[in-house]
PDB file of N, CA and C in Angstrom:
ATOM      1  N   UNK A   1       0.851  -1.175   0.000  1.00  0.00           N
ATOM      2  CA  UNK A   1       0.000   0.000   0.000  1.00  0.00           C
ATOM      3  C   UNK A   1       0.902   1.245   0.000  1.00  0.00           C
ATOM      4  N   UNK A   2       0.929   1.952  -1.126  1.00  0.00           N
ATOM      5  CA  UNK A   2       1.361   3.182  -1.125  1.00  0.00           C
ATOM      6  C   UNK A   2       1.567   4.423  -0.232  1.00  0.00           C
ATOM      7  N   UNK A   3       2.069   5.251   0.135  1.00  0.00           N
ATOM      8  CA  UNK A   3       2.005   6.118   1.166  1.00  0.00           C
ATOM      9  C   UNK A   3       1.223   7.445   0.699  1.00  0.00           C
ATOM     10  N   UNK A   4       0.103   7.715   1.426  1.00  0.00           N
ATOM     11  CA  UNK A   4      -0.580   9.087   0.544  1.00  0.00           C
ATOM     12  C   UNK A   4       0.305  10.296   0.334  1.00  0.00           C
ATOM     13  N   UNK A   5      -0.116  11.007  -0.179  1.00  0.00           N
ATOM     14  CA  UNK A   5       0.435  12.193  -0.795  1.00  0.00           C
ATOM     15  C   UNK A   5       0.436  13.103   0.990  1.00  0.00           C
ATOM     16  N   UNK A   6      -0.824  13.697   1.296  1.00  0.00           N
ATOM     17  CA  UNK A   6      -0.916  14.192   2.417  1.00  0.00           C
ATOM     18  C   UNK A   6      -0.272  13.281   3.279  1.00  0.00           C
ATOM     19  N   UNK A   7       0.312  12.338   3.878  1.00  0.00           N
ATOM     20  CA  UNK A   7       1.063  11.645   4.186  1.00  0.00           C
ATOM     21  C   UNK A   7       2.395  12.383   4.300  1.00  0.00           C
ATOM     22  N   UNK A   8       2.549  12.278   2.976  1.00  0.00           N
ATOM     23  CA  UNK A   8       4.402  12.565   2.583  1.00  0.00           C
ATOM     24  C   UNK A   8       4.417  14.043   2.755  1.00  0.00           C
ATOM     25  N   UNK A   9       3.510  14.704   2.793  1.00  0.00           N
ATOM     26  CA  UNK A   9       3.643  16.237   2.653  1.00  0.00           C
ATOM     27  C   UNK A   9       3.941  16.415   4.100  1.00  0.00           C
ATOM     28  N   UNK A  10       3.568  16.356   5.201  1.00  0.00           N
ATOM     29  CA  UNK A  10       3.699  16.193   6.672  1.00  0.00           C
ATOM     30  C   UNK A  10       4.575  15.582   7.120  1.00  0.00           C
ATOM     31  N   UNK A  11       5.056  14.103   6.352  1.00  0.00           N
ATOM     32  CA  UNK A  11       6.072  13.965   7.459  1.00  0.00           C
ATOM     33  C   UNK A  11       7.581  14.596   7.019  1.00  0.00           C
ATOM     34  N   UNK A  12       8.629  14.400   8.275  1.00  0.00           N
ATOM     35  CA  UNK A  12       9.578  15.083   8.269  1.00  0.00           C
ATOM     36  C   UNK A  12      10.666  14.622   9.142  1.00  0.00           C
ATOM     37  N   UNK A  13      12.044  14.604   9.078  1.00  0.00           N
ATOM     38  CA  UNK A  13      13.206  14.228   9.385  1.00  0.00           C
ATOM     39  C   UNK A  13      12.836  14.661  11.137  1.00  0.00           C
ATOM     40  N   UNK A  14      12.921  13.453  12.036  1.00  0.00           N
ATOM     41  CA  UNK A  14      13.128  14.217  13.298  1.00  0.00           C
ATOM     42  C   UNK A  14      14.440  14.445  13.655  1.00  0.00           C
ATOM     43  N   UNK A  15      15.459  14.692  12.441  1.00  0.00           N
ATOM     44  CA  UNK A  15      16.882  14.865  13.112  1.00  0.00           C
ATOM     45  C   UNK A  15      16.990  16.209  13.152  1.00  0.00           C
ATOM     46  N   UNK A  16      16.761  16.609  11.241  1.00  0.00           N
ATOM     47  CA  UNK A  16      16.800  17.951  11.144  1.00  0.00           C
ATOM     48  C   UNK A  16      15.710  18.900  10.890  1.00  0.00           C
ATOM     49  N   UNK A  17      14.582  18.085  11.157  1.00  0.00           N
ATOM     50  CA  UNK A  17      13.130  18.645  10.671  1.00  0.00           C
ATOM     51  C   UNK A  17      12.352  19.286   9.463  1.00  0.00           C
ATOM     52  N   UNK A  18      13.373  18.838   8.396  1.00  0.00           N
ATOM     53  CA  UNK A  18      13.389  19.014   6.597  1.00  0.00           C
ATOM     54  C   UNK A  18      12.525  17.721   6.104  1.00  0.00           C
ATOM     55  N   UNK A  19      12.142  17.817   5.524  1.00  0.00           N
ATOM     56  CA  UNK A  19      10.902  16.985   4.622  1.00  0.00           C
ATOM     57  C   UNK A  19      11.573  15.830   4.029  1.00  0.00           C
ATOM     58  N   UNK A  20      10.713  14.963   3.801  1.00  0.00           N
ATOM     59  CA  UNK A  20      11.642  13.393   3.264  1.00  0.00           C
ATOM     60  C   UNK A  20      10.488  13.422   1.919  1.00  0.00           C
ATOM     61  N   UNK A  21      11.202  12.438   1.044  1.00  0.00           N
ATOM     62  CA  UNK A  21      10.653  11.861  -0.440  1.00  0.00           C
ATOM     63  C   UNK A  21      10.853  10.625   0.154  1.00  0.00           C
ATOM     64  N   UNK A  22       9.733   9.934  -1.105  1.00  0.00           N
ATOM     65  CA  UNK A  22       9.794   8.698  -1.015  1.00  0.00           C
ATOM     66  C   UNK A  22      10.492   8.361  -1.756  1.00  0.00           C
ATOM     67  N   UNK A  23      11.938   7.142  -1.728  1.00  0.00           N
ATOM     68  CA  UNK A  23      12.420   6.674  -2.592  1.00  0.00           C
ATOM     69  C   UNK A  23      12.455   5.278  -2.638  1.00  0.00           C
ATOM     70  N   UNK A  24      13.075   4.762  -3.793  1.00  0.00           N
ATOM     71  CA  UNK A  24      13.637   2.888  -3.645  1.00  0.00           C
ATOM     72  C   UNK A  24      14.374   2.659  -3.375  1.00  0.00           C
ATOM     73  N   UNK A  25      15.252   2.315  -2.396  1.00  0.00           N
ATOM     74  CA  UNK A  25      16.793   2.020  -2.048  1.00  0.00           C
ATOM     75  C   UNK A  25      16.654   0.609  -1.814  1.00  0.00           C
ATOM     76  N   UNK A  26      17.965   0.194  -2.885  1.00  0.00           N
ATOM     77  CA  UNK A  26      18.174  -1.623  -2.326  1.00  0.00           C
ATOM     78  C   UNK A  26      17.022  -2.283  -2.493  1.00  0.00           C
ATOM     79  N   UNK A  27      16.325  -2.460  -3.236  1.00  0.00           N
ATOM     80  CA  UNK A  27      14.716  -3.302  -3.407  1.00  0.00           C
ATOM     81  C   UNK A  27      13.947  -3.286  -2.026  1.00  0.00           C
ATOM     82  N   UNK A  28      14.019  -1.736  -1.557  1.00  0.00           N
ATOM     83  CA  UNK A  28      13.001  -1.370  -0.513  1.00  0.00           C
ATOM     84  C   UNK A  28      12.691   0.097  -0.549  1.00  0.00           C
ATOM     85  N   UNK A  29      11.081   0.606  -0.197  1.00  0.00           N
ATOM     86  CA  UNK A  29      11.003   2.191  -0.240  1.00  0.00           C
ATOM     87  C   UNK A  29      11.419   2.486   0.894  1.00  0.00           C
ATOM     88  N   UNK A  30      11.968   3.972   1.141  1.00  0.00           N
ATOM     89  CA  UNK A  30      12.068   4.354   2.029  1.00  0.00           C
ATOM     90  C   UNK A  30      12.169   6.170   2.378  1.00  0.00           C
ATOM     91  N   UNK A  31      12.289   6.242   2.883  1.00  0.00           N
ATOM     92  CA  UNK A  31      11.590   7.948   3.401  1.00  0.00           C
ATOM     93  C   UNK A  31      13.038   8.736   3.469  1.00  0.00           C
ATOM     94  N   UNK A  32      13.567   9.089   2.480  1.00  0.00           N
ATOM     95  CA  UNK A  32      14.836  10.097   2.736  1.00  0.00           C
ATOM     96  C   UNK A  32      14.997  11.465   3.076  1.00  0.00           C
ATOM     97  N   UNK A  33      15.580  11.900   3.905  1.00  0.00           N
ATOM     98  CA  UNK A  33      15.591  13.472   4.310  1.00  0.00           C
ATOM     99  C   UNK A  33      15.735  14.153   2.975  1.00  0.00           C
ATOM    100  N   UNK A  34      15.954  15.027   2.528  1.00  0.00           N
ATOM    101  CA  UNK A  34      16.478  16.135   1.430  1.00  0.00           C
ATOM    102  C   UNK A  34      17.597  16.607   1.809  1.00  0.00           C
ATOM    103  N   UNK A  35      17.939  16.910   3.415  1.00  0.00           N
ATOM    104  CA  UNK A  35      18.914  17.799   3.839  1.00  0.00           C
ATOM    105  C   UNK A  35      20.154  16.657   4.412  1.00  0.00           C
ATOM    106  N   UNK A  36      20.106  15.775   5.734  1.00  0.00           N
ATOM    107  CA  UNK A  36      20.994  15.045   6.139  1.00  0.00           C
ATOM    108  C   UNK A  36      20.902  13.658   5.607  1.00  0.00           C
ATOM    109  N   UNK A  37      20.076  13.403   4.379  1.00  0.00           N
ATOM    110  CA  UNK A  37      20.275  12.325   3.843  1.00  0.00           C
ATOM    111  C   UNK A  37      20.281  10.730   4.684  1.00  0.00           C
ATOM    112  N   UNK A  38      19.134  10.842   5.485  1.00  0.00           N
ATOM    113  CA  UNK A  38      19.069   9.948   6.707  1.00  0.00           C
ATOM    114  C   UNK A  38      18.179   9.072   5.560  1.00  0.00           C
ATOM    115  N   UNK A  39      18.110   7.493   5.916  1.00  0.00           N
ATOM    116  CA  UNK A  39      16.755   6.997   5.279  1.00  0.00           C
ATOM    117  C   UNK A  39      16.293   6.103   5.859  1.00  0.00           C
ATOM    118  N   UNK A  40      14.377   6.318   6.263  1.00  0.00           N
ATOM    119  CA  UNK A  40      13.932   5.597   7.378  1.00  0.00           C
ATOM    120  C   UNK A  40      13.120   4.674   6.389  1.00  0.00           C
ATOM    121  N   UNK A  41      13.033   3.429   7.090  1.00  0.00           N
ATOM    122  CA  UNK A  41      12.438   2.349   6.420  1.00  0.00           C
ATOM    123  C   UNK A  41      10.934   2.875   6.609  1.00  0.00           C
ATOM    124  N   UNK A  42      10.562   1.534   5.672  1.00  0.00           N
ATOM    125  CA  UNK A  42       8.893   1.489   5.953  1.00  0.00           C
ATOM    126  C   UNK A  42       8.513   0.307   6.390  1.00  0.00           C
ATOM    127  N   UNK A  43       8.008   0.098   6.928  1.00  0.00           N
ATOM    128  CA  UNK A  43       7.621  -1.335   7.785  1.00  0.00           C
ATOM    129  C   UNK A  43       5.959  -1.805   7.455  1.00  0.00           C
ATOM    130  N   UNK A  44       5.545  -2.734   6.419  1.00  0.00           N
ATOM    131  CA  UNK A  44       4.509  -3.023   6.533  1.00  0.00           C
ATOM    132  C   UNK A  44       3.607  -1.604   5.801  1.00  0.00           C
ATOM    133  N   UNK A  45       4.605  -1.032   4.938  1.00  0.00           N
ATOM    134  CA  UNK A  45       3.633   0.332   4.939  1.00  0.00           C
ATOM    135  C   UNK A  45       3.246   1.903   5.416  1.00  0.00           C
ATOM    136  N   UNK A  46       4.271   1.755   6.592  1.00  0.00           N
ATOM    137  CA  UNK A  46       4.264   2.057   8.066  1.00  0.00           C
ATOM    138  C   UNK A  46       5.493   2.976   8.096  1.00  0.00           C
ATOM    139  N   UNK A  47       5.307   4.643   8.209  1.00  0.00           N
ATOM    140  CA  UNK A  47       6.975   4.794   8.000  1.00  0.00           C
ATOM    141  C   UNK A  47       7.299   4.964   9.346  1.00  0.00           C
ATOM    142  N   UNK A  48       8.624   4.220   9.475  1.00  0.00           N
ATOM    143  CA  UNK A  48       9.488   4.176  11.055  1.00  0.00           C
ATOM    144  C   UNK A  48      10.549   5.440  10.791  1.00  0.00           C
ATOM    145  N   UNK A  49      10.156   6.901  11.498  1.00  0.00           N
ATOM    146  CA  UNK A  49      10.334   7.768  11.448  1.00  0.00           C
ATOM    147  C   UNK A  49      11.313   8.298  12.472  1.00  0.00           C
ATOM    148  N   UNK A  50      12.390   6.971  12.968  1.00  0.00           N
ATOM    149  CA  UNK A  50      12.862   6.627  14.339  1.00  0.00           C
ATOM    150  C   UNK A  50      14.642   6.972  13.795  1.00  0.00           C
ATOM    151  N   UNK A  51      15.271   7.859  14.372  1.00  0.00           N
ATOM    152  CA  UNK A  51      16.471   8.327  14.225  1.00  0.00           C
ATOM    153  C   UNK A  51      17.515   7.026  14.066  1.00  0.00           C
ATOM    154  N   UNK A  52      17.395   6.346  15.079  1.00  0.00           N
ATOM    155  CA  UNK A  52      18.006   4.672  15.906  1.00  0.00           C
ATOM    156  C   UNK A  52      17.854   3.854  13.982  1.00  0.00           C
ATOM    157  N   UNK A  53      16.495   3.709  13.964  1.00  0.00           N
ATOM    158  CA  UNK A  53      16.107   2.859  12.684  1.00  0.00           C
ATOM    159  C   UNK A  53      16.612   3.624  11.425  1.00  0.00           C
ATOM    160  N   UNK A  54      17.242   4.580  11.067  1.00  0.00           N
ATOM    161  CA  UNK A  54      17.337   5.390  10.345  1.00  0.00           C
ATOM    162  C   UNK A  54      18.956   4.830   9.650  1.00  0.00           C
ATOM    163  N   UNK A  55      19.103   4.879   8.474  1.00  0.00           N
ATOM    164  CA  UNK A  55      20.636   5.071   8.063  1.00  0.00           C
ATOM    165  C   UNK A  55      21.053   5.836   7.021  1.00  0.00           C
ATOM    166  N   UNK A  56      22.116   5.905   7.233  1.00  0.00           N
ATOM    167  CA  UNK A  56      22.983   7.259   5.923  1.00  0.00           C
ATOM    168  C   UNK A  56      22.975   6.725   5.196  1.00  0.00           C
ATOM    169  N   UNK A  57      22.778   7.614   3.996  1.00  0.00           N
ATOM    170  CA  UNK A  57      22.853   7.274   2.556  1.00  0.00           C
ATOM    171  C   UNK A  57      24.515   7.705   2.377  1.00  0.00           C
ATOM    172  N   UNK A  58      24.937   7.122   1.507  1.00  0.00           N
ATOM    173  CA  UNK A  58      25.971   8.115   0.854  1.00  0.00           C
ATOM    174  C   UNK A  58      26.108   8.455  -0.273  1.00  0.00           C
ATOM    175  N   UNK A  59      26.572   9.259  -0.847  1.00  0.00           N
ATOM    176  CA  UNK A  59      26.296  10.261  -1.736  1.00  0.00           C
ATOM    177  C   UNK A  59      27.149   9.611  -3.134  1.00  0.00           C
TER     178      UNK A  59
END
């Protein structure tokens, strides 16, 4: 199940509080900052919006 639009518009990095996209990383979506490039999984659909659960991308 897709993540709604109003969904994605609201949520936001609790590291640096900048807005995430949805992307595909590694044959999984996941919720990337724009700014510190953090990326939180989705679980079931479910985004885990959890700093701990979170990992760096690199560039």
């Amino acid at each position: 199940m897709p993540l709604s639009a109003e969904l994605l518009e609201i949520l936001a990095c609790p590291q640096c509080k900048q807005p995430v996209k949805l992307q595909r990383v590694a044959d999984s979506d996941m919720n990337i900052c724009v700014d510190c490039r953090l990326a939180y999984p989705l679980r079931d659909g479910i985004p885990v919006m959890l700093i701990d659960e979170a990992k760096a991308l690199d560039d």
